[in-house]
PDB file of N, CA and C in Angstrom:
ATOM      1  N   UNK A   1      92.169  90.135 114.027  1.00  0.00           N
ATOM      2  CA  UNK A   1      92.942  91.053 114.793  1.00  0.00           C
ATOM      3  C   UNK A   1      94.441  90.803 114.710  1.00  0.00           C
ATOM      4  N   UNK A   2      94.765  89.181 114.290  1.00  0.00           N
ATOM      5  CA  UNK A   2      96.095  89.335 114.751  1.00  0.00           C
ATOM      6  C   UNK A   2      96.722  89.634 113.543  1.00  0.00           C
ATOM      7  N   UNK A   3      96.223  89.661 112.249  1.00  0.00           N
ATOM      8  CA  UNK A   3      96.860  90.511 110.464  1.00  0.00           C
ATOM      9  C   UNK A   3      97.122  91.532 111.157  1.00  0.00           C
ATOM     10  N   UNK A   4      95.868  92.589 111.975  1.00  0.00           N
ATOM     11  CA  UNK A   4      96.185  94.041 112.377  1.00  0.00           C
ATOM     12  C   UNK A   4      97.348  94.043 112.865  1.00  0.00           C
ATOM     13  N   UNK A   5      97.412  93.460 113.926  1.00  0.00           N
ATOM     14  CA  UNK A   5      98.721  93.862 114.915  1.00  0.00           C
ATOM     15  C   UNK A   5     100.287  93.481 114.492  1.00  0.00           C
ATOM     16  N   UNK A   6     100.323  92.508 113.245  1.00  0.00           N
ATOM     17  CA  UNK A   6     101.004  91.870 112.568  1.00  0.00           C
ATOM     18  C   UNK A   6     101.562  93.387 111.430  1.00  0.00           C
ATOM     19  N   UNK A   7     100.712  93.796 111.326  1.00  0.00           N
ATOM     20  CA  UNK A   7     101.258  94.828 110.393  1.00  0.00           C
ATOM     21  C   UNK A   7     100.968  96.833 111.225  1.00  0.00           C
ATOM     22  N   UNK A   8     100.924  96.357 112.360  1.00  0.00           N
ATOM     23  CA  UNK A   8     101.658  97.605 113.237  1.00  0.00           C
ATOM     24  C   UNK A   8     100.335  98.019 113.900  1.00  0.00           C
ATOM     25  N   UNK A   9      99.556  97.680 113.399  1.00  0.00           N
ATOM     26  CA  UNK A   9      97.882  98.423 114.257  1.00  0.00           C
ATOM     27  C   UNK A   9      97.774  97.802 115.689  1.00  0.00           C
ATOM     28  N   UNK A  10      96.832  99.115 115.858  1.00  0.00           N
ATOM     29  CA  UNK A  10      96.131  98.300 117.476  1.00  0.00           C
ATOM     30  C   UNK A  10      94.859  98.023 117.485  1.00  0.00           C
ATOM     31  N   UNK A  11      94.315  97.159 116.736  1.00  0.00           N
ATOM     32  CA  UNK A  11      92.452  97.032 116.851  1.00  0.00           C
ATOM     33  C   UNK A  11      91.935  96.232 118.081  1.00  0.00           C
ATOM     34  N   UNK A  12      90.553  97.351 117.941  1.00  0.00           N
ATOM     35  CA  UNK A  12      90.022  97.105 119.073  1.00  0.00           C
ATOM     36  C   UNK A  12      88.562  95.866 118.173  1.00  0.00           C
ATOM     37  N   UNK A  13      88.441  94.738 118.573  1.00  0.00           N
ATOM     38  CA  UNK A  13      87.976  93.732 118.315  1.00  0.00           C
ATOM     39  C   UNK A  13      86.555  93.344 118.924  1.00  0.00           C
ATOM     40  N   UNK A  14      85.449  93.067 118.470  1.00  0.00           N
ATOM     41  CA  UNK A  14      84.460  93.401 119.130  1.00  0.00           C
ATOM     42  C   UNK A  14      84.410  91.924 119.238  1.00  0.00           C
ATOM     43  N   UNK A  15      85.308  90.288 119.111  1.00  0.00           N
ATOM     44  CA  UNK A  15      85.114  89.664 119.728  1.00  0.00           C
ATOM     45  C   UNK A  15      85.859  89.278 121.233  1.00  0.00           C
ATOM     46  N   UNK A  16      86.327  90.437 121.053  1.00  0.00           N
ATOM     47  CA  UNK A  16      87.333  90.186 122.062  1.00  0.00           C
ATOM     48  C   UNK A  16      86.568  91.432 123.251  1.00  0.00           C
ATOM     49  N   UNK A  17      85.617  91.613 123.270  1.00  0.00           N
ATOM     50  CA  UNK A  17      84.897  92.235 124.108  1.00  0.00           C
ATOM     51  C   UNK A  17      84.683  91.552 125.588  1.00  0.00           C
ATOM     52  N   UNK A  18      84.294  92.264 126.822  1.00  0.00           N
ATOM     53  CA  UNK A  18      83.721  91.777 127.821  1.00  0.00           C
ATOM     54  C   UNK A  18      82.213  91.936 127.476  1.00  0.00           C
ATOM     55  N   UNK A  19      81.512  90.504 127.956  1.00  0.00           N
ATOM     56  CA  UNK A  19      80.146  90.340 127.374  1.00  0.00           C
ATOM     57  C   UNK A  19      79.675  91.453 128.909  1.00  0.00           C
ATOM     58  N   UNK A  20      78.724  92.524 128.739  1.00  0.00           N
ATOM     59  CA  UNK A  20      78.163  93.252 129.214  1.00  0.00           C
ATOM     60  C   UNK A  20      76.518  93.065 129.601  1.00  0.00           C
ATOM     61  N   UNK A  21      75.583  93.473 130.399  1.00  0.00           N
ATOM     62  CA  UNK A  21      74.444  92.478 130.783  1.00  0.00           C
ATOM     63  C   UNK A  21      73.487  93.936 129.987  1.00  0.00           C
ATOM     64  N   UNK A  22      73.554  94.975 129.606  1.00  0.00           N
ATOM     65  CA  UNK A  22      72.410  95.452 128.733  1.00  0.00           C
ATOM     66  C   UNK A  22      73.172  96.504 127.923  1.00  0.00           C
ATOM     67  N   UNK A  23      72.203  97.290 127.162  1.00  0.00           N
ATOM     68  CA  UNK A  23      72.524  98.211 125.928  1.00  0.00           C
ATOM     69  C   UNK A  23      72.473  99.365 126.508  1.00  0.00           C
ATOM     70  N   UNK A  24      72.863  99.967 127.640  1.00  0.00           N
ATOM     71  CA  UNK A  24      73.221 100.957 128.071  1.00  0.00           C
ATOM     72  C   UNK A  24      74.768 100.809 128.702  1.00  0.00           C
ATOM     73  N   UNK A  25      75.424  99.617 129.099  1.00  0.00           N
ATOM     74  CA  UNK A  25      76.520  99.431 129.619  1.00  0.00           C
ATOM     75  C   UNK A  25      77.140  98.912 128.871  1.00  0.00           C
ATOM     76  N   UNK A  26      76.398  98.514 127.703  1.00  0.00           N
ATOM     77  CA  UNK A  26      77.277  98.356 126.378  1.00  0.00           C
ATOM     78  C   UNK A  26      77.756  99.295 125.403  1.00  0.00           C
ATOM     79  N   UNK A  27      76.695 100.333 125.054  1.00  0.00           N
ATOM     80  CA  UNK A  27      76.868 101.503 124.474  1.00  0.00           C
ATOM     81  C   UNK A  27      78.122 102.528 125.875  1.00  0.00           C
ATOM     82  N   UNK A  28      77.714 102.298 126.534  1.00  0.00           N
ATOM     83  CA  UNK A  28      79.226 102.990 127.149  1.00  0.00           C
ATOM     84  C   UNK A  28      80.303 101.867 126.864  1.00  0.00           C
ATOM     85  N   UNK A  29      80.430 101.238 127.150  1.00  0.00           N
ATOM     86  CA  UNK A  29      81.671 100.586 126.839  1.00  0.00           C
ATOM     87  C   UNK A  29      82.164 100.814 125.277  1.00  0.00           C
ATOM     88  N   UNK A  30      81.464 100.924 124.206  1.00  0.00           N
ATOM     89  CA  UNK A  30      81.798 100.672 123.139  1.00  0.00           C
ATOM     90  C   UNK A  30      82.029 102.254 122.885  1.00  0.00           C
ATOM     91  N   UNK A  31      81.435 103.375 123.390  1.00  0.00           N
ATOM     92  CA  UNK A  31      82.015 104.711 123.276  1.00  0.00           C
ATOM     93  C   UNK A  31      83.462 104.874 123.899  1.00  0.00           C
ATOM     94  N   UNK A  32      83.617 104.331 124.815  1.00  0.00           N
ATOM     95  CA  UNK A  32      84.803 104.155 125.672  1.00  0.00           C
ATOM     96  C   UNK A  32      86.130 103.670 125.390  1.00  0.00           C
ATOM     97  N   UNK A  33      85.628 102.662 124.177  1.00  0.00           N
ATOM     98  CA  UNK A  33      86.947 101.901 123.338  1.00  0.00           C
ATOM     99  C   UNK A  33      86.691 102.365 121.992  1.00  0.00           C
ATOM    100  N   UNK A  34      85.974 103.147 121.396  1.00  0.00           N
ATOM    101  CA  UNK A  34      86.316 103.793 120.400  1.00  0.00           C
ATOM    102  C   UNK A  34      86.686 105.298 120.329  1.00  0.00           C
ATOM    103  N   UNK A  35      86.114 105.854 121.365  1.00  0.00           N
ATOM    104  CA  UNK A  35      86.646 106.908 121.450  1.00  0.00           C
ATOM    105  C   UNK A  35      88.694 107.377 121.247  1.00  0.00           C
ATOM    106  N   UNK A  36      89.277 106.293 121.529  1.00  0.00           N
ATOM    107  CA  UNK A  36      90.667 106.187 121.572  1.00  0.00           C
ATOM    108  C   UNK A  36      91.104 105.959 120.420  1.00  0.00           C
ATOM    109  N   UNK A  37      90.567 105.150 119.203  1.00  0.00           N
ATOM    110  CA  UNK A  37      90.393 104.679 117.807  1.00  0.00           C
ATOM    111  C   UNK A  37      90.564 105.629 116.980  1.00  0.00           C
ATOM    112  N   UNK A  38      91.448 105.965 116.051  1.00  0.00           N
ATOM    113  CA  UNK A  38      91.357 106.659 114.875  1.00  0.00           C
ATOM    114  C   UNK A  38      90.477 106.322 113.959  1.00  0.00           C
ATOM    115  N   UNK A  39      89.707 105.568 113.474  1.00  0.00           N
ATOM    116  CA  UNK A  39      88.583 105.294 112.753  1.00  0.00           C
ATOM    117  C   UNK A  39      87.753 103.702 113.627  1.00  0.00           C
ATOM    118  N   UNK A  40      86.814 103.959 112.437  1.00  0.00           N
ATOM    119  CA  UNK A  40      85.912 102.662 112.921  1.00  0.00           C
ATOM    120  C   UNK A  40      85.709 101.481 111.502  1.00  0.00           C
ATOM    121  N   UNK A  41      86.474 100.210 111.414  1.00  0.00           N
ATOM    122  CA  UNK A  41      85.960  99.627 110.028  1.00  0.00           C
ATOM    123  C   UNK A  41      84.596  98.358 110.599  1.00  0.00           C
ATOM    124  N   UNK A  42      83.518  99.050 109.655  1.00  0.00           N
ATOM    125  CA  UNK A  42      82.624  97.929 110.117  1.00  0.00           C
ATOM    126  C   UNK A  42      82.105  96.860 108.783  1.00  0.00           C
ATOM    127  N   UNK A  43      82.040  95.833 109.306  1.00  0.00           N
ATOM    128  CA  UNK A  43      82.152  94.368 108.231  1.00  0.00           C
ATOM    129  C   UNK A  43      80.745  93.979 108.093  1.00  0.00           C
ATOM    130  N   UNK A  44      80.126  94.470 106.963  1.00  0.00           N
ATOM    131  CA  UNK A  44      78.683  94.418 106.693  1.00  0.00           C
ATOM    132  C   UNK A  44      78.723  93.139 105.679  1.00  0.00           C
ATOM    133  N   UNK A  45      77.196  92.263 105.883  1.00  0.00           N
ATOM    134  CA  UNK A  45      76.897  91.199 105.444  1.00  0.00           C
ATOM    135  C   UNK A  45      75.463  91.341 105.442  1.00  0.00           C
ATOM    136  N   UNK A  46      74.871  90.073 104.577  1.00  0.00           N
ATOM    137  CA  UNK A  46      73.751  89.756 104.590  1.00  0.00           C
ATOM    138  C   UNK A  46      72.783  89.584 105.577  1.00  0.00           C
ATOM    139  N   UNK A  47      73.263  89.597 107.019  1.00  0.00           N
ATOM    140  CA  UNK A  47      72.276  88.873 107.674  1.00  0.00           C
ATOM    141  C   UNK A  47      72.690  90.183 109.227  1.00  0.00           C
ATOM    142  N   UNK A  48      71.670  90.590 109.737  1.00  0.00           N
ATOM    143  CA  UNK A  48      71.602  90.573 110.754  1.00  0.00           C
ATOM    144  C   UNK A  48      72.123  90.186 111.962  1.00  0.00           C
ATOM    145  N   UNK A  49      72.869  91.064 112.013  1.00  0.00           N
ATOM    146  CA  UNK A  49      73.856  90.399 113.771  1.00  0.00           C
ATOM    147  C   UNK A  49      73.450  89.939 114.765  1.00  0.00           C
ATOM    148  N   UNK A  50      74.003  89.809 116.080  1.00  0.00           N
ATOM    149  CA  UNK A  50      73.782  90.113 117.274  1.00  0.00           C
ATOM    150  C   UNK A  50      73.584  91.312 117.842  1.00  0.00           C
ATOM    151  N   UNK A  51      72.624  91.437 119.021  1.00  0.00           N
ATOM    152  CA  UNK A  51      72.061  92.816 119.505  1.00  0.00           C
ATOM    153  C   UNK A  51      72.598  92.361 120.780  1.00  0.00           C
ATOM    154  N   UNK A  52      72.564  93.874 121.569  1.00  0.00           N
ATOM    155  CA  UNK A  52      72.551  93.744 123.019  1.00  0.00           C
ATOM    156  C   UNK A  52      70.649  93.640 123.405  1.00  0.00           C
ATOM    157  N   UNK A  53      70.489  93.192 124.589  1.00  0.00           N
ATOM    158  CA  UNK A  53      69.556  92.747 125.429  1.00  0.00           C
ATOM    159  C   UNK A  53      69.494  94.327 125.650  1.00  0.00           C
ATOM    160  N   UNK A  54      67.909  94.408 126.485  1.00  0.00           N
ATOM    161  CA  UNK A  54      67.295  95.477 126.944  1.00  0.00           C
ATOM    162  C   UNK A  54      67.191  96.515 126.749  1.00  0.00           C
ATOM    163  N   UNK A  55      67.222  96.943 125.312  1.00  0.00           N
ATOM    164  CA  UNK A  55      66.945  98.278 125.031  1.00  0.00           C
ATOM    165  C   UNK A  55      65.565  99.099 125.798  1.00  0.00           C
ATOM    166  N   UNK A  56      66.350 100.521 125.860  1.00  0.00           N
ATOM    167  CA  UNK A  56      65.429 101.103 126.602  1.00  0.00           C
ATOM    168  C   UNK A  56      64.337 101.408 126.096  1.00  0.00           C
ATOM    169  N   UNK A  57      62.994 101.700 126.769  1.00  0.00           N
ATOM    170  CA  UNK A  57      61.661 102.478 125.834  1.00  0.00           C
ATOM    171  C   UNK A  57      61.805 102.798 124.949  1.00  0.00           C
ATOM    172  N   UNK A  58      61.307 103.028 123.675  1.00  0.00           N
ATOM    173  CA  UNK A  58      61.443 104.092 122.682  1.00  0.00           C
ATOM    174  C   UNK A  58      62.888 103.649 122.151  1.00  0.00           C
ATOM    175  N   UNK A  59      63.917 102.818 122.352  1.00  0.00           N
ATOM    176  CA  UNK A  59      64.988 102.842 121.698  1.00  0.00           C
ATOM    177  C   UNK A  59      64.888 101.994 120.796  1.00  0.00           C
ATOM    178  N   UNK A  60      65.202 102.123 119.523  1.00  0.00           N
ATOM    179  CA  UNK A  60      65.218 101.149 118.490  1.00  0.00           C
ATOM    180  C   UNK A  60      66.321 100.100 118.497  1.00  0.00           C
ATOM    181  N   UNK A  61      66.044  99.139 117.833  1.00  0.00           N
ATOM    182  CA  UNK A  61      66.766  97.648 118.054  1.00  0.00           C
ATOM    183  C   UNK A  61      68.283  97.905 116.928  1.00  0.00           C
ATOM    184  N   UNK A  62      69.585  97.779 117.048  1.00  0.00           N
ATOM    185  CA  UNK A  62      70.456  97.725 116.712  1.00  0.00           C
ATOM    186  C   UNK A  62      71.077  96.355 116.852  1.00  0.00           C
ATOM    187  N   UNK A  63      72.284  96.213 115.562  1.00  0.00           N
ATOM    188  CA  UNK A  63      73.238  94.977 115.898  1.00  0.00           C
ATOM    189  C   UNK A  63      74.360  95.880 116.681  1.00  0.00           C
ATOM    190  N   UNK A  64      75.136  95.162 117.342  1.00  0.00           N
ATOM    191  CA  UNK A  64      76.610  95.595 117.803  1.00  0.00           C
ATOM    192  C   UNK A  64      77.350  96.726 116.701  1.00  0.00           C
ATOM    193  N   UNK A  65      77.530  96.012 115.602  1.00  0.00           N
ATOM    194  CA  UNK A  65      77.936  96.734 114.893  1.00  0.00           C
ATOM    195  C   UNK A  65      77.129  98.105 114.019  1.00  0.00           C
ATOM    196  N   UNK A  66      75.975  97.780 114.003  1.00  0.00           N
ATOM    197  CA  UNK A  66      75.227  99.513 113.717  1.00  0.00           C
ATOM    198  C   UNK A  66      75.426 100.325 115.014  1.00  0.00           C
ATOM    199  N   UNK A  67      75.676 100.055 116.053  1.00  0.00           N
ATOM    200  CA  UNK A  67      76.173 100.621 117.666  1.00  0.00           C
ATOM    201  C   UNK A  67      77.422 101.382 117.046  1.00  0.00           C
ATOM    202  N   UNK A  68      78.420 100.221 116.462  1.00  0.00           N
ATOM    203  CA  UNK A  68      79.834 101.105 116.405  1.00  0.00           C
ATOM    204  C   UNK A  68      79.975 101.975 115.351  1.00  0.00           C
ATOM    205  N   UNK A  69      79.168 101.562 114.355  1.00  0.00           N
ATOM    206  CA  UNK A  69      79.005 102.454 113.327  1.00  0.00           C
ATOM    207  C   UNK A  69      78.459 103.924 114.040  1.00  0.00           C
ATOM    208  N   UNK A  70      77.430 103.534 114.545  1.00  0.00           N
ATOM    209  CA  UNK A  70      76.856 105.289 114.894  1.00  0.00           C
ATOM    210  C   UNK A  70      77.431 105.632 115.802  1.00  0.00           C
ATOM    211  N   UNK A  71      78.282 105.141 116.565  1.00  0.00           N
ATOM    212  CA  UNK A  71      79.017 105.640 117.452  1.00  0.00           C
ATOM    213  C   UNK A  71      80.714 106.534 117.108  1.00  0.00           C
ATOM    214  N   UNK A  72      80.876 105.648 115.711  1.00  0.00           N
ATOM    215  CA  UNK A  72      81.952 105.951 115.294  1.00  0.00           C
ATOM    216  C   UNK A  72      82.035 107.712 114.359  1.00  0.00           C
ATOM    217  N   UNK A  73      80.626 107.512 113.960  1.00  0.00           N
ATOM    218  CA  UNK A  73      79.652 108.703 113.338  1.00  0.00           C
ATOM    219  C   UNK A  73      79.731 110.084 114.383  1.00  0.00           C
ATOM    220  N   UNK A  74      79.204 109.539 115.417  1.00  0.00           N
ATOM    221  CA  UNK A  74      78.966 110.887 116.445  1.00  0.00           C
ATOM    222  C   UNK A  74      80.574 111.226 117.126  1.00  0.00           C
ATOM    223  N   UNK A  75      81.356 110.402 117.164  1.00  0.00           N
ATOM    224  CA  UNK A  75      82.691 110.833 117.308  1.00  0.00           C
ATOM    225  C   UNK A  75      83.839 111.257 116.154  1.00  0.00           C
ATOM    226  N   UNK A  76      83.014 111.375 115.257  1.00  0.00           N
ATOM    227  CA  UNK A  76      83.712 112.479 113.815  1.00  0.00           C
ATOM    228  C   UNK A  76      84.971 111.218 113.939  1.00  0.00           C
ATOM    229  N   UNK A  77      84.597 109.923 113.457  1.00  0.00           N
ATOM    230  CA  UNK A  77      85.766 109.271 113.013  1.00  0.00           C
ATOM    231  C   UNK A  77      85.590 108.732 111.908  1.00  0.00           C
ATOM    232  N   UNK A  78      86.392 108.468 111.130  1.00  0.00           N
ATOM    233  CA  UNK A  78      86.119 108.180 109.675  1.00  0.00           C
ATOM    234  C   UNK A  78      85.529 106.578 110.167  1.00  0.00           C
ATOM    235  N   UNK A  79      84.605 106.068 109.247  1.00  0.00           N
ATOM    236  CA  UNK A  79      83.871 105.185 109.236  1.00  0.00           C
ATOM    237  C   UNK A  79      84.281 104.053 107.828  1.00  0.00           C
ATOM    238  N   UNK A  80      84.579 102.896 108.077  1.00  0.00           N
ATOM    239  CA  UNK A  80      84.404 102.235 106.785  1.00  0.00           C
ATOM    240  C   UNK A  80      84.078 101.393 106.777  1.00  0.00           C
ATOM    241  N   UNK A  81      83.229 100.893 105.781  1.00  0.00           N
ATOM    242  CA  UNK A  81      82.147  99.575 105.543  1.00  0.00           C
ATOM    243  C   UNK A  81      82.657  98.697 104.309  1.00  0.00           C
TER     244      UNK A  81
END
């Protein structure tokens, strides 16, 4: 984050998050701070992230970052991987 801000950006940092207690108050939060975002860059690797806790019935299991990705998706923001 601090290259970003070093060269004029404002990123929003998903370690610099407030840890949230499930995947419904996380998925709002993370609509909430991207919604303000001109795009979304997400940093794909080999392995499987971290998830939020308690997905609901029927909801399929996501990392944080497939969250911001599809979130970044349904808010028509350019996306990059």
């Amino acid at each position: 984050g601090e290259w970003l801000r070093a060269q004029g950006h404002e990123p929003v940092v998903q370690d610099e998050f407030d840890v949230q207690p499930d995947f419904v108050t996380i998925s709002r939060m993370l609509l909430e701070r991207l919604s303000d975002c001109d795009g979304v860059v997400c940093l794909i690797g080999d392995h499987y992230g971290a998830e939020p806790k308690d997905f609901s019935a029927g909801e399929a299991r996501r990392s944080y970052t497939q969250l911001e990705y599809e979130l970044g998706r349904k808010l028509n923001r350019p996306v990059y991987l």
